[in-house]
PDB file of N, CA and C in Angstrom:
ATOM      1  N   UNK A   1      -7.782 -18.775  -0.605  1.00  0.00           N
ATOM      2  CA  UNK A   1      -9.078 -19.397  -0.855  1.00  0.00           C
ATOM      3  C   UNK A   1     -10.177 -18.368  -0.609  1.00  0.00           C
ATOM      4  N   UNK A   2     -10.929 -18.611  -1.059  1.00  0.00           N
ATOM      5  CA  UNK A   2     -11.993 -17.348  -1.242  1.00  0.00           C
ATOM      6  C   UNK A   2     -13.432 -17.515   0.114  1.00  0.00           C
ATOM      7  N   UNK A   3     -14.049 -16.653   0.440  1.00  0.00           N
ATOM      8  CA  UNK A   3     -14.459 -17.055   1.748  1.00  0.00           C
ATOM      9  C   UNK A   3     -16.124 -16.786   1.404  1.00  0.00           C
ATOM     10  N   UNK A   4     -16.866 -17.284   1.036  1.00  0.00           N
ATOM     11  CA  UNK A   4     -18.238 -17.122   0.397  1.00  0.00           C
ATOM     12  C   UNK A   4     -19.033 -17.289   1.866  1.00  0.00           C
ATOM     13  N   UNK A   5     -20.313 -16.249   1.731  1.00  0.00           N
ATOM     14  CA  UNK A   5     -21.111 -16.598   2.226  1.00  0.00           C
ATOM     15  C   UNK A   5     -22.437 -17.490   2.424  1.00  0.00           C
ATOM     16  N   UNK A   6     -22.887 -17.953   2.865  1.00  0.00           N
ATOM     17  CA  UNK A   6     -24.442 -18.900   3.254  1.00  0.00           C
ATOM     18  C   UNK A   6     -25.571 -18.026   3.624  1.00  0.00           C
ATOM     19  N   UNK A   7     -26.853 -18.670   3.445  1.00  0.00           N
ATOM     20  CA  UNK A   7     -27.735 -18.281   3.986  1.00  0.00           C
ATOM     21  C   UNK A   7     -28.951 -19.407   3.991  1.00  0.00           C
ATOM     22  N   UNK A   8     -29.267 -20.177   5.425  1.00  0.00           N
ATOM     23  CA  UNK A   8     -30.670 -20.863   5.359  1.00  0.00           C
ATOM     24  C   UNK A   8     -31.782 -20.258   5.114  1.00  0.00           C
ATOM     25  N   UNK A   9     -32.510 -21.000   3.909  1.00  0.00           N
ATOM     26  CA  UNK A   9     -33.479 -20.488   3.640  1.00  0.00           C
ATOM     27  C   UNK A   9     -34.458 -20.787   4.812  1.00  0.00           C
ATOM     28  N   UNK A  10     -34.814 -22.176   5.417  1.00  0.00           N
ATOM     29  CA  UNK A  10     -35.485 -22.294   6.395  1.00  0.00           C
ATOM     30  C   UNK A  10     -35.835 -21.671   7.769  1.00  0.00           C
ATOM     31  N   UNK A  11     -34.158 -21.636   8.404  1.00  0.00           N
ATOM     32  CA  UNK A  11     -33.872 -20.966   9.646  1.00  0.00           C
ATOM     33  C   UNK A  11     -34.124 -19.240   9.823  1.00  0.00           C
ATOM     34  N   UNK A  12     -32.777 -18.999   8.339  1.00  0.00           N
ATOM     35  CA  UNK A  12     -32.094 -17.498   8.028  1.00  0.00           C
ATOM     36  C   UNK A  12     -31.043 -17.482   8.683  1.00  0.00           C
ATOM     37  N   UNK A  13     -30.364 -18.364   9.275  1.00  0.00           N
ATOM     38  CA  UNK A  13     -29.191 -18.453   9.848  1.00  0.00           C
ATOM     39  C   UNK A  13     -28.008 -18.125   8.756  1.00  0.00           C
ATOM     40  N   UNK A  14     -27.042 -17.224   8.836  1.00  0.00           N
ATOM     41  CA  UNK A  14     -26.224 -16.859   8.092  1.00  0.00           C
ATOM     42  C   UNK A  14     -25.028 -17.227   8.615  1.00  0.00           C
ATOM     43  N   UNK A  15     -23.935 -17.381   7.512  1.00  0.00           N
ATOM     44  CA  UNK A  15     -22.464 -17.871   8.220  1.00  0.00           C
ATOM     45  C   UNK A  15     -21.690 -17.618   7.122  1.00  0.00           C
ATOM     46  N   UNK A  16     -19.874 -17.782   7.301  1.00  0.00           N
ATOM     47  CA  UNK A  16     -19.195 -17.921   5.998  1.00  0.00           C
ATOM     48  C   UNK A  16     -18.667 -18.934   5.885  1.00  0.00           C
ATOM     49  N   UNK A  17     -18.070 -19.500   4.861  1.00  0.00           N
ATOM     50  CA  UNK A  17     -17.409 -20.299   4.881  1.00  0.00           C
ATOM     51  C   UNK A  17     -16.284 -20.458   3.817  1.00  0.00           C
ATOM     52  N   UNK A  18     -14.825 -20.910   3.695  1.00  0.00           N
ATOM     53  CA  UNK A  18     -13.878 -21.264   3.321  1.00  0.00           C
ATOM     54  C   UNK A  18     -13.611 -21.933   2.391  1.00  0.00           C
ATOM     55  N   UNK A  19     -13.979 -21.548   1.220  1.00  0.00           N
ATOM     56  CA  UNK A  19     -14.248 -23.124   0.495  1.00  0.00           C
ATOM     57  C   UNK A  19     -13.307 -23.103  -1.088  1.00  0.00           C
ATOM     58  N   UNK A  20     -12.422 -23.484  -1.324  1.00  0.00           N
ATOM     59  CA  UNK A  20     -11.643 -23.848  -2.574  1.00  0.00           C
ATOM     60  C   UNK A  20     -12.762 -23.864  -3.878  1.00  0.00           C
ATOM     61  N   UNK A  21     -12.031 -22.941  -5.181  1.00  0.00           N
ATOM     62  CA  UNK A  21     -12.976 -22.881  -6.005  1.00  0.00           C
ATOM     63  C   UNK A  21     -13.775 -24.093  -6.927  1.00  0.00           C
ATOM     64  N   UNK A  22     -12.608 -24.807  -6.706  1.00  0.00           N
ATOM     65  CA  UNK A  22     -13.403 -26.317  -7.166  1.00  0.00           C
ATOM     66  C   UNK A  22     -14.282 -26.832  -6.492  1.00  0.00           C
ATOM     67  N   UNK A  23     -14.618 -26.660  -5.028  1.00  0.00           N
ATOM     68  CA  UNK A  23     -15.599 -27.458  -4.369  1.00  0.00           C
ATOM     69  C   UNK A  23     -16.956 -26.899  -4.840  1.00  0.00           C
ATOM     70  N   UNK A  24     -17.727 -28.054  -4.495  1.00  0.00           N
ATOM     71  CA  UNK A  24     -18.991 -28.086  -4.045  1.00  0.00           C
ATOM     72  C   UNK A  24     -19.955 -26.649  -3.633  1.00  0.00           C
ATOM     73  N   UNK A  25     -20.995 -26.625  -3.778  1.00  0.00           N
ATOM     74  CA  UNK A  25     -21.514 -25.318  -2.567  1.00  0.00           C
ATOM     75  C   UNK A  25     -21.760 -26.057  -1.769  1.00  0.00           C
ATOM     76  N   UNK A  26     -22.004 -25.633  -0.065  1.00  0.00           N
ATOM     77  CA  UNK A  26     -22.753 -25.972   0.601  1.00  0.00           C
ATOM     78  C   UNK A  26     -23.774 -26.573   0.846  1.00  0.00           C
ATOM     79  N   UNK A  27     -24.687 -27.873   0.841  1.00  0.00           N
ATOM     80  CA  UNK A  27     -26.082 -26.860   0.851  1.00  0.00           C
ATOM     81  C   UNK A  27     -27.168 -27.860   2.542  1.00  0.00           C
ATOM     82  N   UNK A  28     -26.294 -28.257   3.669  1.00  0.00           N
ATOM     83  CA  UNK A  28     -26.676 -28.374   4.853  1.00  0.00           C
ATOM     84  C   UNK A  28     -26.395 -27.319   5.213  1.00  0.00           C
ATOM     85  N   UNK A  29     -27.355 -26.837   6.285  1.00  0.00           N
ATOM     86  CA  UNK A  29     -27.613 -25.703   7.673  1.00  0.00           C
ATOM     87  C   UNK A  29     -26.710 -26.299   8.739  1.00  0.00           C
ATOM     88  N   UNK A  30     -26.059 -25.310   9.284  1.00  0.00           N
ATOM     89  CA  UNK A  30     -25.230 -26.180  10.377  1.00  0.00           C
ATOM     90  C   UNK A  30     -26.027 -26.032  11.718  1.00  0.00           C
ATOM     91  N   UNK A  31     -26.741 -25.165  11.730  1.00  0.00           N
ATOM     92  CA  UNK A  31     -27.834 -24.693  12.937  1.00  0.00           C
ATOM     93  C   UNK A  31     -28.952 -25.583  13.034  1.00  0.00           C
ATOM     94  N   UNK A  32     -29.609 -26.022  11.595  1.00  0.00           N
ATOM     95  CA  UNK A  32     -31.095 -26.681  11.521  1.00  0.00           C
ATOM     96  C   UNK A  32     -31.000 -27.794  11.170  1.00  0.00           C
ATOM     97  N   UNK A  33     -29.678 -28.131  10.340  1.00  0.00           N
ATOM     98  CA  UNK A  33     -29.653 -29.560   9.369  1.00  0.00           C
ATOM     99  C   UNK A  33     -30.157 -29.407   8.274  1.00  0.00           C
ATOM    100  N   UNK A  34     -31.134 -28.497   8.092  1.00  0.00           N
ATOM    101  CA  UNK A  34     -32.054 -28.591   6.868  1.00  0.00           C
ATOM    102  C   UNK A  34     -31.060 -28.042   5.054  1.00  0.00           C
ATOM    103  N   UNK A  35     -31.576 -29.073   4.384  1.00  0.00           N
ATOM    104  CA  UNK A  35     -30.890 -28.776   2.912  1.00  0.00           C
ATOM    105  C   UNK A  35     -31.133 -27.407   2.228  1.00  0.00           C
ATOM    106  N   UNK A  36     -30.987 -26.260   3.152  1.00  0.00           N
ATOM    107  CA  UNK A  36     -32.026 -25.224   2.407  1.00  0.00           C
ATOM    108  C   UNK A  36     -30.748 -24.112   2.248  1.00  0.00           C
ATOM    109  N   UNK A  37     -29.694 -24.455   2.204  1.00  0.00           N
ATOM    110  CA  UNK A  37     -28.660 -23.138   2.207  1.00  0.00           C
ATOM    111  C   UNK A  37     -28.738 -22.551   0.481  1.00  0.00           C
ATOM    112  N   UNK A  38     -28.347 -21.453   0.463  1.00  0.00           N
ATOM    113  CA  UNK A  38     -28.702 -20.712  -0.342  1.00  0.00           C
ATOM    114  C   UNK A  38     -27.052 -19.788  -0.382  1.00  0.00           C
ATOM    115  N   UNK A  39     -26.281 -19.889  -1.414  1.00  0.00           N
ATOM    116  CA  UNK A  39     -25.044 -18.667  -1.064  1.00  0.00           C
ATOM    117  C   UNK A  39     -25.559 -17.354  -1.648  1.00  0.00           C
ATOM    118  N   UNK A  40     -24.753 -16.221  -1.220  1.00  0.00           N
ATOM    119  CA  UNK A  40     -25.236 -15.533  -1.597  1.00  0.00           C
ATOM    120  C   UNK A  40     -24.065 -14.712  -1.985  1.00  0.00           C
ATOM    121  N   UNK A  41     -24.511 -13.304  -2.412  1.00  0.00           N
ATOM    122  CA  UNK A  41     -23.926 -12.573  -3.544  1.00  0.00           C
ATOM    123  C   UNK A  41     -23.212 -11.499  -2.982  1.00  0.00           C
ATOM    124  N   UNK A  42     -22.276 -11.181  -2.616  1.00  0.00           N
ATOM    125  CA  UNK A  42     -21.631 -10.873  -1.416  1.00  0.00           C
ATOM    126  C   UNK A  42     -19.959  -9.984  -2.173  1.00  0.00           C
ATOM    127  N   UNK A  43     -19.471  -8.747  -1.329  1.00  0.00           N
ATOM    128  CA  UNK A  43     -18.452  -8.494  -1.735  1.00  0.00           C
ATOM    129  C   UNK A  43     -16.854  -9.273  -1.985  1.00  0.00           C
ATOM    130  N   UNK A  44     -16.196  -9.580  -2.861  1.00  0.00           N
ATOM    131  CA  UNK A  44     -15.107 -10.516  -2.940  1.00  0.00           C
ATOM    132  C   UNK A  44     -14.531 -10.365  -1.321  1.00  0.00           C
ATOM    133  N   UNK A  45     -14.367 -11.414  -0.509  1.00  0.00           N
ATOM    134  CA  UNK A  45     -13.516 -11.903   0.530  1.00  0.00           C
ATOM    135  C   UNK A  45     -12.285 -12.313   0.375  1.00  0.00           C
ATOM    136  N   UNK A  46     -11.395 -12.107   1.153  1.00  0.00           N
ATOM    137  CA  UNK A  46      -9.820 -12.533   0.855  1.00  0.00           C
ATOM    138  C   UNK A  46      -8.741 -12.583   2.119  1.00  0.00           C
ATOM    139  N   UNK A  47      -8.110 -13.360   2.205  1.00  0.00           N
ATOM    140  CA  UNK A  47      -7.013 -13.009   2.998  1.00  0.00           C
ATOM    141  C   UNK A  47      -5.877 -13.024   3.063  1.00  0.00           C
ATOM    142  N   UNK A  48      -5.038 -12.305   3.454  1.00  0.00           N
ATOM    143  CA  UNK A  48      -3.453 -12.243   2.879  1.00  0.00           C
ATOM    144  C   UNK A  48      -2.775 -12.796   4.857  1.00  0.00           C
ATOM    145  N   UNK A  49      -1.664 -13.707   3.836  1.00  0.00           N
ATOM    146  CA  UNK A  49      -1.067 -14.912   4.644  1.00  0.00           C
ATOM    147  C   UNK A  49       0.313 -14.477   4.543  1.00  0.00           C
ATOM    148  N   UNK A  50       0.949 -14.854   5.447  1.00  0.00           N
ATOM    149  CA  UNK A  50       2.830 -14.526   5.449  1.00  0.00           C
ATOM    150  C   UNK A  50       2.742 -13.363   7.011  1.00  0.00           C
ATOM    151  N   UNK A  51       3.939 -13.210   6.637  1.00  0.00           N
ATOM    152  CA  UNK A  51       4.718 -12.384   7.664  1.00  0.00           C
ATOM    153  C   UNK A  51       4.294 -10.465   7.278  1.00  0.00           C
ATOM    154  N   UNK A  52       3.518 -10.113   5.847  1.00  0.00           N
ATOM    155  CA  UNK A  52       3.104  -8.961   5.707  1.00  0.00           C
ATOM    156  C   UNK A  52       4.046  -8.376   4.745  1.00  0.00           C
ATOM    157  N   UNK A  53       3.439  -7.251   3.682  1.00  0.00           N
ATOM    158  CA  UNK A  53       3.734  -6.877   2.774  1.00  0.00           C
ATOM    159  C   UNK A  53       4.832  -5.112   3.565  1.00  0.00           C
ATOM    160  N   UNK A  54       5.799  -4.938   3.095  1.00  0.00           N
ATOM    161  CA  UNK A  54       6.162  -3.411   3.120  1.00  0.00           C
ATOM    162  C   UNK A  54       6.924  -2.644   1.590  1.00  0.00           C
ATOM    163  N   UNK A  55       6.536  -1.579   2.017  1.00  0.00           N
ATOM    164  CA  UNK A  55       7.185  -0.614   1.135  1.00  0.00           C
ATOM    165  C   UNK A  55       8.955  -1.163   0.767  1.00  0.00           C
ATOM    166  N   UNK A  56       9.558  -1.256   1.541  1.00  0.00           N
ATOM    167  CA  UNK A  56      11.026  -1.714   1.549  1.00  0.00           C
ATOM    168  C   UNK A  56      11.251  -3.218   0.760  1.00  0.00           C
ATOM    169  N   UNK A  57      10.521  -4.102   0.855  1.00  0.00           N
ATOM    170  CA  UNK A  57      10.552  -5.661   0.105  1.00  0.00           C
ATOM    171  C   UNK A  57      11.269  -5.150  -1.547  1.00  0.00           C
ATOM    172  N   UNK A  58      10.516  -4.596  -1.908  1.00  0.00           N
ATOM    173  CA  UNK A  58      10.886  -4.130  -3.522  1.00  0.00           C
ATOM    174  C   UNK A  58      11.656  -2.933  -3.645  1.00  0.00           C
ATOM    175  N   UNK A  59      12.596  -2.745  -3.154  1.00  0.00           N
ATOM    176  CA  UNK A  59      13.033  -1.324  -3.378  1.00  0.00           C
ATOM    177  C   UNK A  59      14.663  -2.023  -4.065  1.00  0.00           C
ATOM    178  N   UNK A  60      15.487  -0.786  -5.188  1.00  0.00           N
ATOM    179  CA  UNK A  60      16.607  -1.355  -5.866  1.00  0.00           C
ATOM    180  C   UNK A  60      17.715  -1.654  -5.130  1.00  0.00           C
ATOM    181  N   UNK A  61      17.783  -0.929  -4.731  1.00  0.00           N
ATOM    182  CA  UNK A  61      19.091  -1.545  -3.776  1.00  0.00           C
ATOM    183  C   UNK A  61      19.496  -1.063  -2.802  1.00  0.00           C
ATOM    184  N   UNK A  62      20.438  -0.674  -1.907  1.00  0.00           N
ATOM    185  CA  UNK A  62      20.479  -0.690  -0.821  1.00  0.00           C
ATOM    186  C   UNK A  62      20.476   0.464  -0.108  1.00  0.00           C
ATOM    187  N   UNK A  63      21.249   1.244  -1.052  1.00  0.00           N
ATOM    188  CA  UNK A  63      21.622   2.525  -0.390  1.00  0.00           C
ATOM    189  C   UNK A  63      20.472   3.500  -1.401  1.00  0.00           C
ATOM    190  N   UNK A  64      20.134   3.190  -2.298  1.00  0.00           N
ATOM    191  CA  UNK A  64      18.514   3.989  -2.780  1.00  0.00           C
ATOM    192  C   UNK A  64      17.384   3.929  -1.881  1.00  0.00           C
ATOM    193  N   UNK A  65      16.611   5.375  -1.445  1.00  0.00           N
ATOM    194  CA  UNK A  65      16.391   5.366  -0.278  1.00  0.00           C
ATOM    195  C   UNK A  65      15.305   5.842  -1.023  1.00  0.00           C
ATOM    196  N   UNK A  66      13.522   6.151  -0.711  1.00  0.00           N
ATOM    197  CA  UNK A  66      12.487   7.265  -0.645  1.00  0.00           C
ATOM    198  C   UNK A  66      12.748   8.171   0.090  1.00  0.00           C
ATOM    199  N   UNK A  67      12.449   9.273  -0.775  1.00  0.00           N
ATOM    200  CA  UNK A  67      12.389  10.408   0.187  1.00  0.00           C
ATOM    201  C   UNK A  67      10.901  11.134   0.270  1.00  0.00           C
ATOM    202  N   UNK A  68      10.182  10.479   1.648  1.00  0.00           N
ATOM    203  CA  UNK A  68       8.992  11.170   2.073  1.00  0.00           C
ATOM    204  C   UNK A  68       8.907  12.285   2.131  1.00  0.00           C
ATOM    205  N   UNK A  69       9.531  13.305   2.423  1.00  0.00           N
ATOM    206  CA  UNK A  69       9.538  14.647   2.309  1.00  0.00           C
ATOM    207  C   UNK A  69       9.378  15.523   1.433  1.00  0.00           C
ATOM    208  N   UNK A  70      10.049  14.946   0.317  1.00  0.00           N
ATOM    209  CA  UNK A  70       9.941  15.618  -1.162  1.00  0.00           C
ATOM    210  C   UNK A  70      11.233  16.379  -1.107  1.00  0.00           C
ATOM    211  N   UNK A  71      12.212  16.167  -0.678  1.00  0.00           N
ATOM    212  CA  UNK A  71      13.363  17.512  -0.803  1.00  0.00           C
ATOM    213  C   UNK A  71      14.347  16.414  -1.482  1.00  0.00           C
ATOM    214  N   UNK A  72      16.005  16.697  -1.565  1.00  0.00           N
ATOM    215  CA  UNK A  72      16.582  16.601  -1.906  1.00  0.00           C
ATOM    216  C   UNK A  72      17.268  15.419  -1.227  1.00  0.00           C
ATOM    217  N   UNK A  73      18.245  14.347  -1.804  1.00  0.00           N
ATOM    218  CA  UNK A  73      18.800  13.207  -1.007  1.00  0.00           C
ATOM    219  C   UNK A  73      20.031  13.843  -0.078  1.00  0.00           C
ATOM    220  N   UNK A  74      20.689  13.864   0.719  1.00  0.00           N
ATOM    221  CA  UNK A  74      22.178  14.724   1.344  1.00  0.00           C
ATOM    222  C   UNK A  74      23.365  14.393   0.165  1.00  0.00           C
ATOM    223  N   UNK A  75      22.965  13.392  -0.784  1.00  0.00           N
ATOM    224  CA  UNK A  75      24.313  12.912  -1.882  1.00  0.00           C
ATOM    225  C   UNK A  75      23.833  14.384  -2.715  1.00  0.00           C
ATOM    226  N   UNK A  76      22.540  14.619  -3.095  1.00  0.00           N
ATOM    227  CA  UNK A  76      22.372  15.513  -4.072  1.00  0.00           C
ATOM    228  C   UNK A  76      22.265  16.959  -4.136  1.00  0.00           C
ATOM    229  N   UNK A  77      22.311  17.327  -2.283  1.00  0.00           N
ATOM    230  CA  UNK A  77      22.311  18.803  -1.852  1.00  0.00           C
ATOM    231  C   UNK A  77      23.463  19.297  -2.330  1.00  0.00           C
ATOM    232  N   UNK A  78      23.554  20.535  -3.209  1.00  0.00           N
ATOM    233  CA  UNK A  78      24.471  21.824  -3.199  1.00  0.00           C
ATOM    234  C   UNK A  78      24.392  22.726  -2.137  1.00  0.00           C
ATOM    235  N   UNK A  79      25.609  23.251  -2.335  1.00  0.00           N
ATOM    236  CA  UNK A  79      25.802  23.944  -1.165  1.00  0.00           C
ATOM    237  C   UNK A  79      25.398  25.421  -1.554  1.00  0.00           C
ATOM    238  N   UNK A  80      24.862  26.403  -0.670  1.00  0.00           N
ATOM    239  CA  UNK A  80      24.040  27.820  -1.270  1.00  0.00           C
ATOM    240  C   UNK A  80      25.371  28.392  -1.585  1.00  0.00           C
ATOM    241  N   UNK A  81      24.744  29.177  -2.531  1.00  0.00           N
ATOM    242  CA  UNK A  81      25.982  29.772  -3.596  1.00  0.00           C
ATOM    243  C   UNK A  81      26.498  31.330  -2.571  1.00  0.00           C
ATOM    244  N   UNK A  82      27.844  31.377  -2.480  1.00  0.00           N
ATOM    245  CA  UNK A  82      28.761  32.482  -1.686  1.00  0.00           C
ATOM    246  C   UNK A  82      28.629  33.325  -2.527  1.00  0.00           C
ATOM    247  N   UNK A  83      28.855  34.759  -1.831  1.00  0.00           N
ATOM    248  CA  UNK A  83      29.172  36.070  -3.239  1.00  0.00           C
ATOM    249  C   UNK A  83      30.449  36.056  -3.326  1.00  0.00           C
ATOM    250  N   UNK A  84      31.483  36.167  -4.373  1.00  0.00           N
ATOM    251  CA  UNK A  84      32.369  36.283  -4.349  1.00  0.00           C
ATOM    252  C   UNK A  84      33.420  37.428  -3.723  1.00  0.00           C
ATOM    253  N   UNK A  85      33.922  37.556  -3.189  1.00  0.00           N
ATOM    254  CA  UNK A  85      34.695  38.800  -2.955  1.00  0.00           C
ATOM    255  C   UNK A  85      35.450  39.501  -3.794  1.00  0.00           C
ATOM    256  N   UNK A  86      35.841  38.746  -4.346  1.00  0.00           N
ATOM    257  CA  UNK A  86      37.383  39.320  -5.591  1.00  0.00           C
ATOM    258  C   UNK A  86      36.120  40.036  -6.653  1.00  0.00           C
ATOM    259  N   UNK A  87      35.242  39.625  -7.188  1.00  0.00           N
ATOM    260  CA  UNK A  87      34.293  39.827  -7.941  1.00  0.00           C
ATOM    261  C   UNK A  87      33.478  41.487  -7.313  1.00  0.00           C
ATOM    262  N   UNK A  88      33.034  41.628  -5.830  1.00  0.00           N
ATOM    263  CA  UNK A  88      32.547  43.096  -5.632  1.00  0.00           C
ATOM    264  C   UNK A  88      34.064  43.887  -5.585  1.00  0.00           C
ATOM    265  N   UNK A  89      35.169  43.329  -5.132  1.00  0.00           N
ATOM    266  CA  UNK A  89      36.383  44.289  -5.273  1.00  0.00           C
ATOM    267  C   UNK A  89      36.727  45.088  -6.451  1.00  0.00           C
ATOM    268  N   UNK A  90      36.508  43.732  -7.690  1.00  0.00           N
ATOM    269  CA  UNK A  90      36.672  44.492  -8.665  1.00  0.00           C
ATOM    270  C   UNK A  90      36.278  45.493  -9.379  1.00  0.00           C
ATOM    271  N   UNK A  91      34.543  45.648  -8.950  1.00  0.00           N
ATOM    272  CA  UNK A  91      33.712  46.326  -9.329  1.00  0.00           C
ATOM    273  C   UNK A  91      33.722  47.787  -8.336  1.00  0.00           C
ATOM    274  N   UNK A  92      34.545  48.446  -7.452  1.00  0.00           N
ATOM    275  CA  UNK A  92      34.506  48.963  -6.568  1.00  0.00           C
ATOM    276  C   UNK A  92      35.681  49.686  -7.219  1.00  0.00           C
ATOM    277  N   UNK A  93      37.074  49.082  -7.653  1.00  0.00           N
ATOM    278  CA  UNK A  93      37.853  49.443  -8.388  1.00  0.00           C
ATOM    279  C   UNK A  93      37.471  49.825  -9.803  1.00  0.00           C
ATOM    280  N   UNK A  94      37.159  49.251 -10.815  1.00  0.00           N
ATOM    281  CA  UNK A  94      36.779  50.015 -11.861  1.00  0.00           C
ATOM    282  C   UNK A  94      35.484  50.934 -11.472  1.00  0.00           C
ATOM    283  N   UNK A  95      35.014  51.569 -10.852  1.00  0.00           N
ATOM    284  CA  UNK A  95      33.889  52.700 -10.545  1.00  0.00           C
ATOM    285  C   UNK A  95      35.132  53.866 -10.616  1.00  0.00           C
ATOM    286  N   UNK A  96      34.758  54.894 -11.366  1.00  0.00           N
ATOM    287  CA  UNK A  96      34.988  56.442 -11.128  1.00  0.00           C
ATOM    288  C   UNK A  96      35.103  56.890  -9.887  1.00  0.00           C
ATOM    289  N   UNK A  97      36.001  56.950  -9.522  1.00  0.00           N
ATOM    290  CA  UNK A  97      35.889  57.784  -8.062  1.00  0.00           C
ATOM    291  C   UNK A  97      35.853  59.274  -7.990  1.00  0.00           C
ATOM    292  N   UNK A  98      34.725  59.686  -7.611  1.00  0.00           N
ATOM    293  CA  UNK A  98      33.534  61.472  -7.396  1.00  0.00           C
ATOM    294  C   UNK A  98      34.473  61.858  -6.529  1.00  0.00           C
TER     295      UNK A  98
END
């Protein structure tokens, strides 16, 4: 429900109030009595109800994870590439030997 503000024109007493978009405006002072309320023009008000929104509610499934870091998942790390040995041997053997 949307939370609009008041303002007596008489008093200047200001307040908010709770009010479903179908209702009524206001238009008693709760301070003066007087019929002089006036709403006014005010940034959208709102409030969020429940137990609270998280990042995790919507995510695919279970074991799909974010990765805050920006690096790699541990399923998707390679391992750093070895030099081969057989590979400099061979090259050590075919060289000219001076």
């Amino acid at each position: 429900m949307p939370i609009y503000e008041y303002q007596c024109k008489s008093c200047g007493h200001e307040f908010e109030a709770i009010q479903k978009l179908s209702d009524d405006p206001l238009k008693e002072c709760p301070a003066c009595g007087d019929l002089e309320l006036a709403k006014l023009i005010s940034a959208a008000g709102f409030r969020l109800k429940g137990g609270g929104w998280y990042e995790t509610d919507f995510k695919g499934g279970k074991d799909k994870k974010k990765n805050l870091a920006g690096g790699e998942s541990s399923e998707t790390k390679s391992e750093p590439a070895k030099p081969d040995a057989s590979k400099s041997e061979s090259k050590l053997a075919a060289s000219p030997a001076s």
